[in-house]
N, C-alpha and C. Protein backbone atom coordinates (compact mmCIF):
# COMPACT_ATOMS: atom_id res chain seq x y z
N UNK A 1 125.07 17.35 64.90
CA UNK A 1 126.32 18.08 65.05
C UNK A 1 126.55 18.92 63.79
N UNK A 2 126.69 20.45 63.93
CA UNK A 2 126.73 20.90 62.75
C UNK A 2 127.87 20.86 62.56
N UNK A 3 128.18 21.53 60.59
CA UNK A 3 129.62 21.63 60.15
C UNK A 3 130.41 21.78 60.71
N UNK A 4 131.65 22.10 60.58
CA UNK A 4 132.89 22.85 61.20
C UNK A 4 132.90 23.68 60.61
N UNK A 5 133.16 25.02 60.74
CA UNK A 5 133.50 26.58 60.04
C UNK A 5 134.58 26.05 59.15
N UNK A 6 134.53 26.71 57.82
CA UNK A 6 135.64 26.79 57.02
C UNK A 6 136.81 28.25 57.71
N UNK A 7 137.76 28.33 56.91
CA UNK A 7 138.67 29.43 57.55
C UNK A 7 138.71 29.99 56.58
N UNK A 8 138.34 31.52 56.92
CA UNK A 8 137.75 32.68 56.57
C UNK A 8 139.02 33.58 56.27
N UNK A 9 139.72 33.95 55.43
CA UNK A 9 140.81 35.08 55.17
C UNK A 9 140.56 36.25 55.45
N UNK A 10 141.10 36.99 56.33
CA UNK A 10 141.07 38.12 57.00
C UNK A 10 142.03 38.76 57.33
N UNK A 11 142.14 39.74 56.28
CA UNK A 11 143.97 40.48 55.96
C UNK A 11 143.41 42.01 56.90
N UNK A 12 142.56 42.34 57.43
CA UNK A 12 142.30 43.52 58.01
C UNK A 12 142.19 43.90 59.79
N UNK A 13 143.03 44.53 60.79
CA UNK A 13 142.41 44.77 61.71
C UNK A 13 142.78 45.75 62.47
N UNK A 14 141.31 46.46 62.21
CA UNK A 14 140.96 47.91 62.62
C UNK A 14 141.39 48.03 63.86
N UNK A 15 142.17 49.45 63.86
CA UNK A 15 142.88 50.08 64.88
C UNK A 15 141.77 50.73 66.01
N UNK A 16 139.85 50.79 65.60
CA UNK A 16 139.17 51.55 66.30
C UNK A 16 138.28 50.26 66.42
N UNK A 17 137.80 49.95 67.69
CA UNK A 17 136.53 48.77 67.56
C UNK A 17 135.71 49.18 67.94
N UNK A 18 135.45 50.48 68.89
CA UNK A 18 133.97 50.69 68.99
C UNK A 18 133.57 52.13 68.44
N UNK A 19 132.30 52.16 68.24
CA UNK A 19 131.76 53.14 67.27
C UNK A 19 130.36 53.37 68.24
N UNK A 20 129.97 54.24 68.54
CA UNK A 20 128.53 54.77 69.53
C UNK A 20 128.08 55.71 69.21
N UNK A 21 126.66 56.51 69.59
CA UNK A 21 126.19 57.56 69.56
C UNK A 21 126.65 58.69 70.72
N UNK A 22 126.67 59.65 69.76
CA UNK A 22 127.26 61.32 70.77
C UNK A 22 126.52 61.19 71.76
N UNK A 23 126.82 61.55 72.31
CA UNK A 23 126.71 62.02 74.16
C UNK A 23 125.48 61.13 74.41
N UNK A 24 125.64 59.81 74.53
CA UNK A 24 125.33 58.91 75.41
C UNK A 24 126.23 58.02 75.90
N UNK A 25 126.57 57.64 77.51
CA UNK A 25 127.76 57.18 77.93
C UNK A 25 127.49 55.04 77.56
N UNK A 26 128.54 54.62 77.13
CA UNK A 26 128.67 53.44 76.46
C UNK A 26 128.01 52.46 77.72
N UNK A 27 127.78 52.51 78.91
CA UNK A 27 127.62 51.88 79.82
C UNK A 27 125.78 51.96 79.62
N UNK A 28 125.18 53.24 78.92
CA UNK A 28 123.85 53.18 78.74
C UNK A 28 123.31 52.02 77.36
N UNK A 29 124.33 51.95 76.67
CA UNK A 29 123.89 51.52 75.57
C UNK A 29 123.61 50.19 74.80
N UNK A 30 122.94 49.42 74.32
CA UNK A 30 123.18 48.00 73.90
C UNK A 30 124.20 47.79 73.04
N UNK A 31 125.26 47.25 72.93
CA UNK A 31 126.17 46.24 71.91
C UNK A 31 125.89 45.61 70.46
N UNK A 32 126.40 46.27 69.39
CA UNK A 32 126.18 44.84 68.46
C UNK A 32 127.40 44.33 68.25
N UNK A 33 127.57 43.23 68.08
CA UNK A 33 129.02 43.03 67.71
C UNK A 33 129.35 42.54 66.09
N UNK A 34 130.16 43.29 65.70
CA UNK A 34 130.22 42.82 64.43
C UNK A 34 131.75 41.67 64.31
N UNK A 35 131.71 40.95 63.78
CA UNK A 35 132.94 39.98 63.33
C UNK A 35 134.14 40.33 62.32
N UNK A 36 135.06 39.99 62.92
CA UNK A 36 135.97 40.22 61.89
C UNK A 36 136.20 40.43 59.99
N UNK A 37 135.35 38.71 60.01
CA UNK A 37 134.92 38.39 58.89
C UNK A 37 134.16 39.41 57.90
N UNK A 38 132.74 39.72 59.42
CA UNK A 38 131.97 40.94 58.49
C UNK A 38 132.44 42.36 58.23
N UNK A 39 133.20 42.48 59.43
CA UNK A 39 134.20 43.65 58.73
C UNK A 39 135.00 43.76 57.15
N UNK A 40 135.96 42.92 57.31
CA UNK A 40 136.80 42.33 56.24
C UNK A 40 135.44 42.28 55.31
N UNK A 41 134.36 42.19 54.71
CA UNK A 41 133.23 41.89 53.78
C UNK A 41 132.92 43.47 53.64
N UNK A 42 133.08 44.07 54.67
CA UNK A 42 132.87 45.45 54.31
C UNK A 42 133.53 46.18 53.87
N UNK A 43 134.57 46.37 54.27
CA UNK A 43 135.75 46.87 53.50
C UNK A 43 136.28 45.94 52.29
N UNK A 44 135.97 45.06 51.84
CA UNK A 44 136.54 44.80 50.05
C UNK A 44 135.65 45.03 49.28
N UNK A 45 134.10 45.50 50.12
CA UNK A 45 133.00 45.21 48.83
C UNK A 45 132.95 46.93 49.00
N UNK A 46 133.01 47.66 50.10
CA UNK A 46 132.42 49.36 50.14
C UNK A 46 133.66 49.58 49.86
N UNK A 47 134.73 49.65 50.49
CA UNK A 47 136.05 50.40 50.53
C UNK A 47 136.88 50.23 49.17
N UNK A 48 137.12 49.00 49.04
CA UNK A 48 137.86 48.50 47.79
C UNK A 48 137.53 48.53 46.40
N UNK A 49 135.84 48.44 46.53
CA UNK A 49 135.10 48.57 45.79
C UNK A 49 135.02 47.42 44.69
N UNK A 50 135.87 46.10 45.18
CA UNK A 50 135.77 45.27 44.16
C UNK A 50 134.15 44.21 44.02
N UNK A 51 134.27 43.00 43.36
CA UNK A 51 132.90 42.93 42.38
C UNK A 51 132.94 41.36 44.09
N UNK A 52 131.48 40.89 43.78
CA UNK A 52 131.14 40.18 44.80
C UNK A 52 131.77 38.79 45.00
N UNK A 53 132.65 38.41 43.37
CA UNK A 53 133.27 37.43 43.44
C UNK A 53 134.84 37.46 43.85
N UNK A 54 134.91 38.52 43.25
CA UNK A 54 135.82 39.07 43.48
C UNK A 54 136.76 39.45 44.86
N UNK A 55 135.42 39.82 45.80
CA UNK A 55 135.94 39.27 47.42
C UNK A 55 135.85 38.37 47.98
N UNK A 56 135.18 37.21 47.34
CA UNK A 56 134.69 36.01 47.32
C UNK A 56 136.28 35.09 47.58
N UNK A 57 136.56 35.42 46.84
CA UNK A 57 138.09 34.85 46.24
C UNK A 57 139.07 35.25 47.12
N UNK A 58 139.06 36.72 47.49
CA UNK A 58 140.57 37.10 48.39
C UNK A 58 140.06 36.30 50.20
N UNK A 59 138.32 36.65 50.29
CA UNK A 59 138.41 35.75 51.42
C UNK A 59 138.57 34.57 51.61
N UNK A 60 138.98 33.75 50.30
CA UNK A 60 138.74 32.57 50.29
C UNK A 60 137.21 31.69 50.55
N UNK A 61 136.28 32.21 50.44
CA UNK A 61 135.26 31.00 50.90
C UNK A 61 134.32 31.19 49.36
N UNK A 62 132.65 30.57 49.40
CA UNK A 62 132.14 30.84 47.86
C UNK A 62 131.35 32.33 48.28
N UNK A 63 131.15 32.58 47.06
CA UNK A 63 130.10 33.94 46.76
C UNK A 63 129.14 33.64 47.65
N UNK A 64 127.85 32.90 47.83
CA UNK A 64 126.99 32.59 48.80
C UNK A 64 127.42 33.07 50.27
N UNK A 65 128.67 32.31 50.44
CA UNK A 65 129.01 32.71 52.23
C UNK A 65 129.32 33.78 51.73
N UNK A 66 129.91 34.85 51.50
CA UNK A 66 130.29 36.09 51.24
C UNK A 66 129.36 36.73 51.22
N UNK A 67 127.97 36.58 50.55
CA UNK A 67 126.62 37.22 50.54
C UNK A 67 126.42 37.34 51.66
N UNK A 68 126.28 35.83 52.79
CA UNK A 68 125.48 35.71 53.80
C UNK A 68 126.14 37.02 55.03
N UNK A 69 127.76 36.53 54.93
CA UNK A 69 128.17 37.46 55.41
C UNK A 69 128.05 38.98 55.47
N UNK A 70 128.08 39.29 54.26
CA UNK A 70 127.73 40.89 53.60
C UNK A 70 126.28 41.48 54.35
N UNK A 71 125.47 40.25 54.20
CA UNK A 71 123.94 40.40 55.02
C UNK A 71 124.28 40.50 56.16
N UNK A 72 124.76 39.96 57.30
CA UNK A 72 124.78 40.05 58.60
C UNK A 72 125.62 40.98 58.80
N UNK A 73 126.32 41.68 57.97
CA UNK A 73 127.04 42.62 58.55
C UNK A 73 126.07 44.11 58.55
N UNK A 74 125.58 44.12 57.43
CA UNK A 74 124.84 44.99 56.73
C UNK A 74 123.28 45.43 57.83
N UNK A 75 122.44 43.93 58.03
CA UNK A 75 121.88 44.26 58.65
C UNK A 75 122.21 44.54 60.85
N UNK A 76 123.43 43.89 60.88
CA UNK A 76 123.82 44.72 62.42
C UNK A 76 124.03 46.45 62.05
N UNK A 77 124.45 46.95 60.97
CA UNK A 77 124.94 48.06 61.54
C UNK A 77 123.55 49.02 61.56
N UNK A 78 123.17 48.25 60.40
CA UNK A 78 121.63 49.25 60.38
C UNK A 78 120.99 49.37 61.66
N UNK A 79 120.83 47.93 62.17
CA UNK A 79 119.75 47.96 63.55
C UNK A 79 120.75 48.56 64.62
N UNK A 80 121.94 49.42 64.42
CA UNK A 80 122.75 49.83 65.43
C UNK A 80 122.73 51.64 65.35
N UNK A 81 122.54 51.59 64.18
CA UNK A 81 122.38 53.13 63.87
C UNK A 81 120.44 53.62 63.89
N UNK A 82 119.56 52.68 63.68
CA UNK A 82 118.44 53.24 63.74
C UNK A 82 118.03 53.07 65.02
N UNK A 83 118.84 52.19 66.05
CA UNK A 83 117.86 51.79 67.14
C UNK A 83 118.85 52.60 67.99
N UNK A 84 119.76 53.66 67.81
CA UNK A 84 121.16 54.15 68.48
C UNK A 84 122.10 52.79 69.52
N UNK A 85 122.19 52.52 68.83
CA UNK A 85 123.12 51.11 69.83
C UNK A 85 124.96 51.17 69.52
N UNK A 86 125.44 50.82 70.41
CA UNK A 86 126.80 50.89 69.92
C UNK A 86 127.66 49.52 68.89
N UNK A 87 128.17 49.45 68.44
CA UNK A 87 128.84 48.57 67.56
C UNK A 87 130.31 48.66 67.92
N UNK A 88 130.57 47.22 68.39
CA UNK A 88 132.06 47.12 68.98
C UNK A 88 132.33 45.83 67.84
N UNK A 89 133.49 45.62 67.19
CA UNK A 89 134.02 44.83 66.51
C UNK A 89 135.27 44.00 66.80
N UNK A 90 134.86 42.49 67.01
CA UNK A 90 135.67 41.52 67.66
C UNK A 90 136.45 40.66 66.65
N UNK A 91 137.26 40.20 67.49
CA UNK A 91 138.24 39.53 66.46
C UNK A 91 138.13 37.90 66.67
């Protein structure tokens, strides 16, 4: 039985959730979904521009989960923009 999730601080939520490529209709396209969490990781570390502990702290969890997070966010959007896929972001 694995852990239980710790609870993740998440002061952010985006007014736009999906993001796709021009003129292909969303019904053609594969999904990534990104998480709240990894959102919120994106915007304090790109947007805010603060240091890795530093968002570490406002999300409440350690630097490590914050990394791991930062990674999975990092690598969905890539494989969403090189492989043209759409990216919808859930809460």
């Amino acid at each position: 039985m694995p852990r239980p999730r710790g609870y993740r601080r998440v002061c952010f939520c985006p007014c736009v959730t999906y993001f796709k490529p021009q003129g292909v209709p969303l019904r053609e396209l594969k999904v990534m979904e990104l998480t709240a969490e990894e959102t919120e990781a994106l915007r304090l570390k790109n947007i805010e521009n603060l240091s890795q502990t530093d968002c570490a702290k406002r999300m409440k969890t350690s630097q490590s989960t914050f990394q791991r997070i930062l990674i999975s966010a990092y690598k969905k959007i890539s494989e969403a923009i090189i492989k043209g896929k759409a990216v919808k972001i859930i809460e």
